[in-house]
C-alpha atoms as a PDB file:
ATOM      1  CA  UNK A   1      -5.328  -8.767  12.303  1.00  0.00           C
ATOM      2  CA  UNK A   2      -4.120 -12.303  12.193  1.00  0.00           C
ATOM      3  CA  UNK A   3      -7.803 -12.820  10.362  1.00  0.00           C
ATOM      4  CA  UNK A   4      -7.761 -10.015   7.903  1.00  0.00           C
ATOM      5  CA  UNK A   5      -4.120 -11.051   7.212  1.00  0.00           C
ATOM      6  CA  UNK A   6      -5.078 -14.675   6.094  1.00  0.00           C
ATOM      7  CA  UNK A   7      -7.852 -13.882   3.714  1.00  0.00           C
ATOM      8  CA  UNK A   8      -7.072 -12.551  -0.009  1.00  0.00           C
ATOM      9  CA  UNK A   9      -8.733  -8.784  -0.016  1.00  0.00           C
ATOM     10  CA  UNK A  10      -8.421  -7.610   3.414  1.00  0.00           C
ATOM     11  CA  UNK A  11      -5.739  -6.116   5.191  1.00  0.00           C
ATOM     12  CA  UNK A  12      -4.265  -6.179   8.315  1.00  0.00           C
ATOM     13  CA  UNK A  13      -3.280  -2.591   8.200  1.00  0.00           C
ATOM     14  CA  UNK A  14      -6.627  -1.506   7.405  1.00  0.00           C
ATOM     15  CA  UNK A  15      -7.783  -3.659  10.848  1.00  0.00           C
ATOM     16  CA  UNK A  16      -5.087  -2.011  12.730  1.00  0.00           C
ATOM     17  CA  UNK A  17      -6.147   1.305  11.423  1.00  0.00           C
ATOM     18  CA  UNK A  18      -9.909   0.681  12.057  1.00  0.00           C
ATOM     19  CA  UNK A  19      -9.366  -0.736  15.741  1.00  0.00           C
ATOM     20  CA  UNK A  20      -7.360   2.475  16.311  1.00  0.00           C
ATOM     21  CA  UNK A  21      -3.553   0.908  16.959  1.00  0.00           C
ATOM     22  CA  UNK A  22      -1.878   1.527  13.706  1.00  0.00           C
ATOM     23  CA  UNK A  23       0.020   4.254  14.688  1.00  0.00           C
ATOM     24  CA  UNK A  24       1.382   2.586  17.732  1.00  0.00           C
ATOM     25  CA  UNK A  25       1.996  -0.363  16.235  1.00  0.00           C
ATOM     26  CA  UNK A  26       4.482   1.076  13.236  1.00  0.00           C
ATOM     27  CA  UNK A  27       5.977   2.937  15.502  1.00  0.00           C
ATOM     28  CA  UNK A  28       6.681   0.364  17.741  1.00  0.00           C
ATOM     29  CA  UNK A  29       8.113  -1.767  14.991  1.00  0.00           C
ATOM     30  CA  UNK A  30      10.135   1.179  13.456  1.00  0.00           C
ATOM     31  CA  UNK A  31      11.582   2.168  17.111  1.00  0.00           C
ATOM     32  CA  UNK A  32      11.846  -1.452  18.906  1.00  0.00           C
ATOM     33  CA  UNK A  33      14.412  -0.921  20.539  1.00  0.00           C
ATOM     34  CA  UNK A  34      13.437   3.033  21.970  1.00  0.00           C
ATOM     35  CA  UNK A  35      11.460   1.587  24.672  1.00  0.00           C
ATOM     36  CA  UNK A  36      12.077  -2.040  24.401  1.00  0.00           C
ATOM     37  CA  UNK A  37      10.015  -3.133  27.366  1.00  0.00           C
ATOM     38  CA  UNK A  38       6.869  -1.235  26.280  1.00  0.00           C
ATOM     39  CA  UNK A  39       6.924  -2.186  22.464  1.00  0.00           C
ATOM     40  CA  UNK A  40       7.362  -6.342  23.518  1.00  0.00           C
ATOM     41  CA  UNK A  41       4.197  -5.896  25.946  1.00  0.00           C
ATOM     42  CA  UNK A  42       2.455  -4.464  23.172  1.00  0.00           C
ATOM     43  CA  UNK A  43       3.670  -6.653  19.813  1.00  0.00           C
ATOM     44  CA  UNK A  44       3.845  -9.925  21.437  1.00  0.00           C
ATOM     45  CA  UNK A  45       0.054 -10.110  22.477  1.00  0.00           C
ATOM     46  CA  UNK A  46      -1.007  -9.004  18.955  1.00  0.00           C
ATOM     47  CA  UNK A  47       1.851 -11.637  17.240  1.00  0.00           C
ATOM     48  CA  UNK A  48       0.212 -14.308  19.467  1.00  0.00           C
ATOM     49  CA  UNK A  49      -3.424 -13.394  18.601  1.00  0.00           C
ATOM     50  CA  UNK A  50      -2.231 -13.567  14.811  1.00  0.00           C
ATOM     51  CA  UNK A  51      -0.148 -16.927  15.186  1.00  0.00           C
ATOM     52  CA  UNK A  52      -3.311 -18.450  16.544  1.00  0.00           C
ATOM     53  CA  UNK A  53      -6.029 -16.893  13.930  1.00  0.00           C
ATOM     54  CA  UNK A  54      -3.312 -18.318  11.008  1.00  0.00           C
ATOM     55  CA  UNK A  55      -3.500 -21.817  12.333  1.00  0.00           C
ATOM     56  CA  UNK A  56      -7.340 -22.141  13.553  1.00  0.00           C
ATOM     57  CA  UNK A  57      -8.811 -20.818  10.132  1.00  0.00           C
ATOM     58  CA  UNK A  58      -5.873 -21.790   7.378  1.00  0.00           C
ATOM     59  CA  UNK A  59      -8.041 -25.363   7.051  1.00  0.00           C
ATOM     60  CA  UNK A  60     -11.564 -23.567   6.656  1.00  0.00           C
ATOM     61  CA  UNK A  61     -10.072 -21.759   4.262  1.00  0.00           C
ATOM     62  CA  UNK A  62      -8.194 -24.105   2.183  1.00  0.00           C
ATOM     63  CA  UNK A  63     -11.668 -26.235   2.165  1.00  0.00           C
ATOM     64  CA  UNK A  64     -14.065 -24.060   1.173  1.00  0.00           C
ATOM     65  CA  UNK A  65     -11.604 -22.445  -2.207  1.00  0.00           C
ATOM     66  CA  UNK A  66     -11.295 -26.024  -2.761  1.00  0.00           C
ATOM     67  CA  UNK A  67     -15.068 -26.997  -2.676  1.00  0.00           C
ATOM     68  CA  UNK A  68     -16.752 -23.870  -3.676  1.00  0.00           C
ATOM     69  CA  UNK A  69     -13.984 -21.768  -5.034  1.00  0.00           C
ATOM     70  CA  UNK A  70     -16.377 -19.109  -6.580  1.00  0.00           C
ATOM     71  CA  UNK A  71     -18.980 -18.268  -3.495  1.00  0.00           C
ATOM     72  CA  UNK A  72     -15.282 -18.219  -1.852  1.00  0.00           C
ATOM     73  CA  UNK A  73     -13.961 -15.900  -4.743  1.00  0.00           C
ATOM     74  CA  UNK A  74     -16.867 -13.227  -4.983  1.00  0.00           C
ATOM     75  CA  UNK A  75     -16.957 -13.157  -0.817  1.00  0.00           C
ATOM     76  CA  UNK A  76     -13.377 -11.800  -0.664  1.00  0.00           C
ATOM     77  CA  UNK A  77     -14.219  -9.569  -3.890  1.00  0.00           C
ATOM     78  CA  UNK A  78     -16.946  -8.208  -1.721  1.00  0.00           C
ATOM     79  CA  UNK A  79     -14.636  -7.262   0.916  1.00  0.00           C
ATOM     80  CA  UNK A  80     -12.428  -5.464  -1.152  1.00  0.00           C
ATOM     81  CA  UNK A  81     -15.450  -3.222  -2.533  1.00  0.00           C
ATOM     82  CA  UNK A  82     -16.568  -2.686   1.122  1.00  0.00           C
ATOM     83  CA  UNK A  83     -13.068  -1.503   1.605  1.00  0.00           C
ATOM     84  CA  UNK A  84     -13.051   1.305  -1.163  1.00  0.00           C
ATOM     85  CA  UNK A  85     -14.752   4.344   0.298  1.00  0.00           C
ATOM     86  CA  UNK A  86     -13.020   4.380   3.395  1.00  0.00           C
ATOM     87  CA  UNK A  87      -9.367   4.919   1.368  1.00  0.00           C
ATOM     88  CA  UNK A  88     -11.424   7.376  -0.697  1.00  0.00           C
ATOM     89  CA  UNK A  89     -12.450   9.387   2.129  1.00  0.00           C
ATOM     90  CA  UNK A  90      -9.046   9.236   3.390  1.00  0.00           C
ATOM     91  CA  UNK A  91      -7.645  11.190  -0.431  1.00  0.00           C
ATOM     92  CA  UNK A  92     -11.022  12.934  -0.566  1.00  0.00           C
ATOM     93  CA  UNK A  93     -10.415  17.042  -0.364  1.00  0.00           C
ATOM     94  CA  UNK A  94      -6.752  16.657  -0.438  1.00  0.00           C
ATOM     95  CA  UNK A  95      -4.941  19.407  -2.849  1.00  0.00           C
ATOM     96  CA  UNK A  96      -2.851  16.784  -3.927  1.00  0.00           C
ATOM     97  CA  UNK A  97      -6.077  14.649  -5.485  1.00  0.00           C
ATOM     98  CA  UNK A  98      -6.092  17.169  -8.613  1.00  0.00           C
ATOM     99  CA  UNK A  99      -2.140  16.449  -9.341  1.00  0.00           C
ATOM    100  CA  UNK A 100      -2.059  13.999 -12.783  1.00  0.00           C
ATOM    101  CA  UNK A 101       0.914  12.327 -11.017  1.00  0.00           C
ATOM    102  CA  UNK A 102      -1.341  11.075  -8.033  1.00  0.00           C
ATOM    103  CA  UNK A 103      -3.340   9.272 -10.717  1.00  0.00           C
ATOM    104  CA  UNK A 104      -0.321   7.901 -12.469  1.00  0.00           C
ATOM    105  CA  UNK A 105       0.300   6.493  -9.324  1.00  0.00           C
ATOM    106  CA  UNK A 106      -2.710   4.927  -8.660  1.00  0.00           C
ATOM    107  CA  UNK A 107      -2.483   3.364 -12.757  1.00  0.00           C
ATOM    108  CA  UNK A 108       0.949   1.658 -12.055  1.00  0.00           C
ATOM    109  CA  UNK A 109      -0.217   0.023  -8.876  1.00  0.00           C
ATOM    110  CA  UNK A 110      -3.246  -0.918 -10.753  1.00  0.00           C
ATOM    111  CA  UNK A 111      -1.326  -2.486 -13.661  1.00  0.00           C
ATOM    112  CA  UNK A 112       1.031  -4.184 -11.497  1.00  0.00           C
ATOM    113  CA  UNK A 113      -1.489  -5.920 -10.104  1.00  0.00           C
ATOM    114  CA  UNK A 114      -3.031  -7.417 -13.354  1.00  0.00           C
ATOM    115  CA  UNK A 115       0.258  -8.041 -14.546  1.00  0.00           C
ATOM    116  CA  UNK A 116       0.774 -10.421 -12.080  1.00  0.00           C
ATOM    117  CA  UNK A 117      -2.754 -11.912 -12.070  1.00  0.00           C
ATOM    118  CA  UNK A 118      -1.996 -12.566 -15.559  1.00  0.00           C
ATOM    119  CA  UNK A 119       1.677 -13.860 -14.829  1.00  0.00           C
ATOM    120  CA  UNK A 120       0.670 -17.728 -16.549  1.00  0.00           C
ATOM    121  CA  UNK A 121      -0.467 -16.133 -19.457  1.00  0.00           C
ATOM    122  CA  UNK A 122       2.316 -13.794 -19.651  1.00  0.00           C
ATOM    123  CA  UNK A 123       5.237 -15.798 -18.545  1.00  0.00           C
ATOM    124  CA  UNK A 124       3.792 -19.358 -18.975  1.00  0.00           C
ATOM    125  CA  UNK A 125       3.967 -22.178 -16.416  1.00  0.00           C
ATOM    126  CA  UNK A 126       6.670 -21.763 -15.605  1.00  0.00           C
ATOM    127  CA  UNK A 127       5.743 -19.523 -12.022  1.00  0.00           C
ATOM    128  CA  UNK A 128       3.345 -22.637 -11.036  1.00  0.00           C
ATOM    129  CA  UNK A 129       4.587 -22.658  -7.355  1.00  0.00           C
ATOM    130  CA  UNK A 130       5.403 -26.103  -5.689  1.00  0.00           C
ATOM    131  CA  UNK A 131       6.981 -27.102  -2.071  1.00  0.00           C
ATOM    132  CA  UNK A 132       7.739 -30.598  -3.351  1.00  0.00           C
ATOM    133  CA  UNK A 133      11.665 -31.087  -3.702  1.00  0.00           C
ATOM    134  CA  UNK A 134      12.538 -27.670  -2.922  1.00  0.00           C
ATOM    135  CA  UNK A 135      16.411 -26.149  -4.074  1.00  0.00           C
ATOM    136  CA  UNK A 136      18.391 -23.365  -2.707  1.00  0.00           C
ATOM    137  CA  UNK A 137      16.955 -21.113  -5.136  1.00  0.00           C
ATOM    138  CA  UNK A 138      13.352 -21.874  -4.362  1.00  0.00           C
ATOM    139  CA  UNK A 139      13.859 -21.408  -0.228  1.00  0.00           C
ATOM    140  CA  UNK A 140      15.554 -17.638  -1.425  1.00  0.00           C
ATOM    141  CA  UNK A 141      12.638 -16.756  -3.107  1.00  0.00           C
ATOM    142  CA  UNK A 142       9.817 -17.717  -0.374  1.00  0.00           C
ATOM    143  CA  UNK A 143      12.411 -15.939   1.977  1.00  0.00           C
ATOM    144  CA  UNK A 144      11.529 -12.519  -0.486  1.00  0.00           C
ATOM    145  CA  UNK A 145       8.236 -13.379  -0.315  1.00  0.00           C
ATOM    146  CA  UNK A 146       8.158 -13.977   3.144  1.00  0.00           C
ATOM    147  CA  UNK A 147       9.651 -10.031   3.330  1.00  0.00           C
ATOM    148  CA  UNK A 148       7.151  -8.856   0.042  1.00  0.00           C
ATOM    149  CA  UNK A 149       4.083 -10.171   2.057  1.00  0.00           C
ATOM    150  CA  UNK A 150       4.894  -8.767   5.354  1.00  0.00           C
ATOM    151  CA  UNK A 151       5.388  -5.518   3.963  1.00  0.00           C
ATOM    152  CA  UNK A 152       1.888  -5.327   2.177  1.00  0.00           C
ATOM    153  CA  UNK A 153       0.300  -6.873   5.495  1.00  0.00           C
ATOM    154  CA  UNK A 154       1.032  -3.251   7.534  1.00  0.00           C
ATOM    155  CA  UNK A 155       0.054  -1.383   4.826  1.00  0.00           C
ATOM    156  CA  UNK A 156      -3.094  -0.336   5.311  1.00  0.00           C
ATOM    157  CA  UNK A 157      -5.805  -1.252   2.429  1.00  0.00           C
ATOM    158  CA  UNK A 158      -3.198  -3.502   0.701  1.00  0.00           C
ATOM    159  CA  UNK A 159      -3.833  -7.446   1.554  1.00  0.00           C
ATOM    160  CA  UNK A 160      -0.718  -9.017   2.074  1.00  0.00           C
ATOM    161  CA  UNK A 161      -2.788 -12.751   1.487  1.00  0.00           C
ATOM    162  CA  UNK A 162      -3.826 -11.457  -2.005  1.00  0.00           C
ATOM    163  CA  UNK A 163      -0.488 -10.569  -3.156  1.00  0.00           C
ATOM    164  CA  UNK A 164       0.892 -14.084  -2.196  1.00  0.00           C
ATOM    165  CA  UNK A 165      -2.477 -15.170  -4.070  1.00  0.00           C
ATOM    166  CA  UNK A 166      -0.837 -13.324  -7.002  1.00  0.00           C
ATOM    167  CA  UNK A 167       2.336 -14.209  -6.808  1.00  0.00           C
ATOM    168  CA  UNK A 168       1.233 -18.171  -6.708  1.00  0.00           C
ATOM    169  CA  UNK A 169       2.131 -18.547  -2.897  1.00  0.00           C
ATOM    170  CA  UNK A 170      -0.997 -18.124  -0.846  1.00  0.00           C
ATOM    171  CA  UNK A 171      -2.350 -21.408  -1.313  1.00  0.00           C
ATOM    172  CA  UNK A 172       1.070 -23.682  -0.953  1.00  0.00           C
ATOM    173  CA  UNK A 173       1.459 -21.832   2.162  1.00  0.00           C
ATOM    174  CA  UNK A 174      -2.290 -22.260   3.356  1.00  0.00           C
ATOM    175  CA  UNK A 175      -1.298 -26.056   2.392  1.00  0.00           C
ATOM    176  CA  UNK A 176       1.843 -26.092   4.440  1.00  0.00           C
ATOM    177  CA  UNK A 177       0.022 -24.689   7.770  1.00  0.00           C
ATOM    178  CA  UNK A 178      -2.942 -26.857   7.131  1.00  0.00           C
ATOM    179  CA  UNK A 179      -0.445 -29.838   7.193  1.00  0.00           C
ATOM    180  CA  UNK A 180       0.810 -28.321   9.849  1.00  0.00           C
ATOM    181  CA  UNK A 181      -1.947 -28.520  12.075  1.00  0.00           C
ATOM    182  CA  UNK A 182      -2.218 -32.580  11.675  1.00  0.00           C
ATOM    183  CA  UNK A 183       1.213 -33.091  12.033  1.00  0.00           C
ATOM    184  CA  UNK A 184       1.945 -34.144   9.156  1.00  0.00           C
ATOM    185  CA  UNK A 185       5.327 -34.018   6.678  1.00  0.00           C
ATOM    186  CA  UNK A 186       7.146 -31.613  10.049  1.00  0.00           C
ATOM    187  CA  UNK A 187      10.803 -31.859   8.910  1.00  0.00           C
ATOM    188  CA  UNK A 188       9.981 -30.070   5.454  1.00  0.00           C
ATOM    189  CA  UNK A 189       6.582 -27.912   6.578  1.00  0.00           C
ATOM    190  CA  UNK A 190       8.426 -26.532   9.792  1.00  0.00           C
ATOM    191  CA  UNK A 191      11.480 -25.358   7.317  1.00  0.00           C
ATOM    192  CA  UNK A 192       9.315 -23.997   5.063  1.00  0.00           C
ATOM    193  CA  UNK A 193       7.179 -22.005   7.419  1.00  0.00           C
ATOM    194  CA  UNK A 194      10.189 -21.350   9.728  1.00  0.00           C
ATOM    195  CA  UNK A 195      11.821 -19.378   6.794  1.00  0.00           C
ATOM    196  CA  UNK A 196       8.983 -18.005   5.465  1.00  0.00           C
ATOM    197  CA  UNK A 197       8.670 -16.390   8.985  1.00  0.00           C
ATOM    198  CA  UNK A 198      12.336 -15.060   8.598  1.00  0.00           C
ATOM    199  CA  UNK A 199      11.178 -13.429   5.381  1.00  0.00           C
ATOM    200  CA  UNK A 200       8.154 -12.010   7.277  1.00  0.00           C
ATOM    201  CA  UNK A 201       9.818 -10.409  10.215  1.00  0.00           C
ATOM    202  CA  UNK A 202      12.365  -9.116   7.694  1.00  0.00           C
ATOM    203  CA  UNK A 203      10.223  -6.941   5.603  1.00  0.00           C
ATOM    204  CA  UNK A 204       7.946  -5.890   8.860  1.00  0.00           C
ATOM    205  CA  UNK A 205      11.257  -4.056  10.700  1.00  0.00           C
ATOM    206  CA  UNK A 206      12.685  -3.307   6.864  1.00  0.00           C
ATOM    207  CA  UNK A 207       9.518  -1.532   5.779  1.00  0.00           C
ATOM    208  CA  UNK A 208       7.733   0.394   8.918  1.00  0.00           C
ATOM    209  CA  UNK A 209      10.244   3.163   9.057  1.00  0.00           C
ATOM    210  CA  UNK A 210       9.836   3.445   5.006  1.00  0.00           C
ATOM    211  CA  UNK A 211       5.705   3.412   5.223  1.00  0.00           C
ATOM    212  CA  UNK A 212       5.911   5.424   8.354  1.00  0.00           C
ATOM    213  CA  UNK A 213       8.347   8.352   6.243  1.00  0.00           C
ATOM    214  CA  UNK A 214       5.724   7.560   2.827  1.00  0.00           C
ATOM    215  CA  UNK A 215       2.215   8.359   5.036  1.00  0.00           C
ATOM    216  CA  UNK A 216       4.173  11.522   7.141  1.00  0.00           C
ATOM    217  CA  UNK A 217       5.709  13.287   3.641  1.00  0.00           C
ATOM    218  CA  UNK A 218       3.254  11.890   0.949  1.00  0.00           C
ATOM    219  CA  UNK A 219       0.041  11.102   2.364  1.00  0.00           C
ATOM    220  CA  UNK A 220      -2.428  11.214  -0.498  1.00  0.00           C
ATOM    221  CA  UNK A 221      -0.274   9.763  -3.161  1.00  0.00           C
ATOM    222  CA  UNK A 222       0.541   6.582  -0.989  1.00  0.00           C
ATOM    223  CA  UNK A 223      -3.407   6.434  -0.972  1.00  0.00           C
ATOM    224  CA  UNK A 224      -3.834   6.595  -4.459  1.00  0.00           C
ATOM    225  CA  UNK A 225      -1.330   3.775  -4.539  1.00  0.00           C
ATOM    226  CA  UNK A 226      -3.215   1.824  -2.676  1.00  0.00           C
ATOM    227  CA  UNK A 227      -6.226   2.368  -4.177  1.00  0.00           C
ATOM    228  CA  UNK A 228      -4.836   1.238  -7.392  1.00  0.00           C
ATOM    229  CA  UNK A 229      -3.930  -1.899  -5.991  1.00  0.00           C
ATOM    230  CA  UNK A 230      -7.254  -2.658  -4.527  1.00  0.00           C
ATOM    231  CA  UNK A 231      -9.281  -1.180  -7.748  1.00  0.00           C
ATOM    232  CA  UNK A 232      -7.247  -3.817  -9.660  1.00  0.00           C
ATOM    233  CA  UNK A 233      -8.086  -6.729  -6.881  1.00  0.00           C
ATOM    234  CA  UNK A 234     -11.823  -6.516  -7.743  1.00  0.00           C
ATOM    235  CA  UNK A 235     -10.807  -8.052 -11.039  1.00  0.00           C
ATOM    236  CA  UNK A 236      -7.424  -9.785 -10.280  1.00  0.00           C
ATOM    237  CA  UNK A 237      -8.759 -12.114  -7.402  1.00  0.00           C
ATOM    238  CA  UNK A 238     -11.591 -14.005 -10.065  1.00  0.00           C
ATOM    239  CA  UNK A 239      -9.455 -13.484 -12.485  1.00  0.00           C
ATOM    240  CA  UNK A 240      -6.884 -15.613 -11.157  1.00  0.00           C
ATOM    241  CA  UNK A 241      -9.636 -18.177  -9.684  1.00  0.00           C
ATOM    242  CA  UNK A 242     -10.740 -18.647 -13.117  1.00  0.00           C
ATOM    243  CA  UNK A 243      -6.901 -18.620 -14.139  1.00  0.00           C
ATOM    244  CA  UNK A 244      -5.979 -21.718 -11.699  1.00  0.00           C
ATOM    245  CA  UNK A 245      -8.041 -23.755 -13.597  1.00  0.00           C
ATOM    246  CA  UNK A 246     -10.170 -26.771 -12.532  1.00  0.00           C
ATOM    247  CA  UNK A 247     -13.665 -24.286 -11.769  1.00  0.00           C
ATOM    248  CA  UNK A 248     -16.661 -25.449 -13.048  1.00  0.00           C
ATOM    249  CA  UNK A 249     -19.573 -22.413 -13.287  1.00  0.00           C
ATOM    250  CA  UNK A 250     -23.381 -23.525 -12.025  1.00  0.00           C
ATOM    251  CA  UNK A 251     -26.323 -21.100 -11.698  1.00  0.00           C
ATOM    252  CA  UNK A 252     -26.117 -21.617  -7.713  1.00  0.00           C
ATOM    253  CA  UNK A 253     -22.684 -21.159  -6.913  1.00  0.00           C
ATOM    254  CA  UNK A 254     -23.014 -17.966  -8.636  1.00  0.00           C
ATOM    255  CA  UNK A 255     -26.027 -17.133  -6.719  1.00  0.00           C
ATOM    256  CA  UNK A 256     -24.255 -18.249  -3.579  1.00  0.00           C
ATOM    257  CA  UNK A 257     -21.308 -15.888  -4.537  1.00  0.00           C
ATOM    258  CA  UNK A 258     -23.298 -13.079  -5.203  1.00  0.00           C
ATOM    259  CA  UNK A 259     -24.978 -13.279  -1.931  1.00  0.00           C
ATOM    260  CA  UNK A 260     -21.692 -13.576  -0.179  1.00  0.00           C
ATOM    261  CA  UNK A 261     -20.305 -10.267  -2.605  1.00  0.00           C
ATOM    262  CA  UNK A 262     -23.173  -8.119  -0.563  1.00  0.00           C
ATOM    263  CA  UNK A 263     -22.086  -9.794   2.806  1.00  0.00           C
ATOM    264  CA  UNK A 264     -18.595  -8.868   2.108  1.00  0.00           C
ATOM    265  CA  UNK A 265     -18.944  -5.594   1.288  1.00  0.00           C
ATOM    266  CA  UNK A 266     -21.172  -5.199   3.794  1.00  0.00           C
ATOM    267  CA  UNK A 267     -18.824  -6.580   6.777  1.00  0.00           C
ATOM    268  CA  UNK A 268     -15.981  -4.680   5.244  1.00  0.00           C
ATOM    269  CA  UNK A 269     -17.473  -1.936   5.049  1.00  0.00           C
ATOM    270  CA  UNK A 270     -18.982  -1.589   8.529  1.00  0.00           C
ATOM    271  CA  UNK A 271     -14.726  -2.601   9.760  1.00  0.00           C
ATOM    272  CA  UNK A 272     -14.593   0.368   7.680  1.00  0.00           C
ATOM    273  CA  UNK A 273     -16.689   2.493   9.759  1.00  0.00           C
ATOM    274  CA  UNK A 274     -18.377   3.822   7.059  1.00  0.00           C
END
């Protein structure tokens, strides 16, 4: 989970879904303290798995967007299309799939999500994120989207990584934990990351009970939801690459990339157990 969770496309949820704990796992976040004994010996072994996958692979990451952001691009594109037809199977035969307001649904999600790809076009440069001489304001907002990215990471099919991509986060924070690891700048990167992991623990107890009520009552039209979202990633994740600026375009990289599309969506979809 701590992999998926890391990398722009893939979600945690969907892992925890796939390896069979999901349900176990919400419902030990929604009811902690029920059975408080039981639900630590459970979460703490999966935090600590995801702790160390965050630190161990934030570098390789970081490195290879830097050096080859489009191969890196079109792989996690490719695991978002490898993702697809298991959420469709999951809405597929459902009496609910016929309803017009399941597809408005799944059109909001999907224009949120190109809205906010598009934010520097929209909005300017203003949203260009920076750590660098940080003010009250700025350590409130990575606080809500410490608690905006945790609650996309349980939600199965919805990449919690991508949406800080979108919202201009992911790669600060991949910089911050990079740092991290070489001990470098502490005092600020430990402050940053220590209430970043408020906001995350936040919106994990804030929104189980709310996704655990949305997949018990509405089923489907969460799905379609989701499936907006992740229709939209397909084109918001280049689209911001090529938005960040600085990519030059070669015949091999895109070779490279494509090649690394069909691995994606091949490893996703096998997670996928399709």
């Amino acid at each position: 989970m701590g992999i998926a969770n890391i990398i722009p496309g893939v979600s945690g949820g969907t892992l925890a879904l796939i390896l069979g704990i999901y349900e176990e796992f919400i419902g030990a976040i929604s009811h902690f303290f029920s059975n408080l004994k039981k639900n630590i010996s459970f979460l703490v072994p999966i935090a600590i798995g995801m702790v160390l996958a965050i630190l161990s692979l934030s570098n390789v990451i970081d490195y290879s967007y830097k050096h080859f952001p489009i191969p890196t691009c079109l792989f996690f594109v490719g695991l978002v299309l490898g993702g697809i037809p298991m959420l469709i199977n999951k809405v597929k035969g459902k009496k609910e799939v016929g309803q017009i307001s399941s597809y408005i649904i799944f059109l909001l999600t999907f224009l949120l999500v190109i809205v906010m790809a598009c934010s520097d076009l929209i909005f300017g440069e203003g949203l260009k994120v920076s750590f660098t001489n940080m003010n009250i304001t700025g350590y409130i907002l990575l606080l809500l989207v410490g608690i905006i990215a945790a609650a996309t990471m349980v939600i199965p099919g919805v990449s919690g990584s991508l949406v800080l991509m979108l919202l201009g986060y992911y790669y600060p924070v991949i910089e911050v934990i990079k740092e991290l690891t070489k001990f470098k700048n502490l005092g600020q990167n430990i402050i940053i990351v220590g209430i970043f992991g408020i906001g995350v623990l936040l919106g994990i107890v804030l929104i189980s009970k709310l996704i655990e009520f949305l997949f018990k009552k509405y089923e489907t039209k969460t799905y379609f939801g989701v499936l907006g979202f992740i229709v939209a990633s397909v084109i918001a994740i280049p689209l911001s690459t090529i938005l960040d600026g600085n990519i030059s375009f070669n015949v091999l990289q895109i070779l490279i990339g494509l090649i690394l599309t069909t691995l994606g969506v091949g490893i996703s979809y096998k997670l996928g157990g399709e």
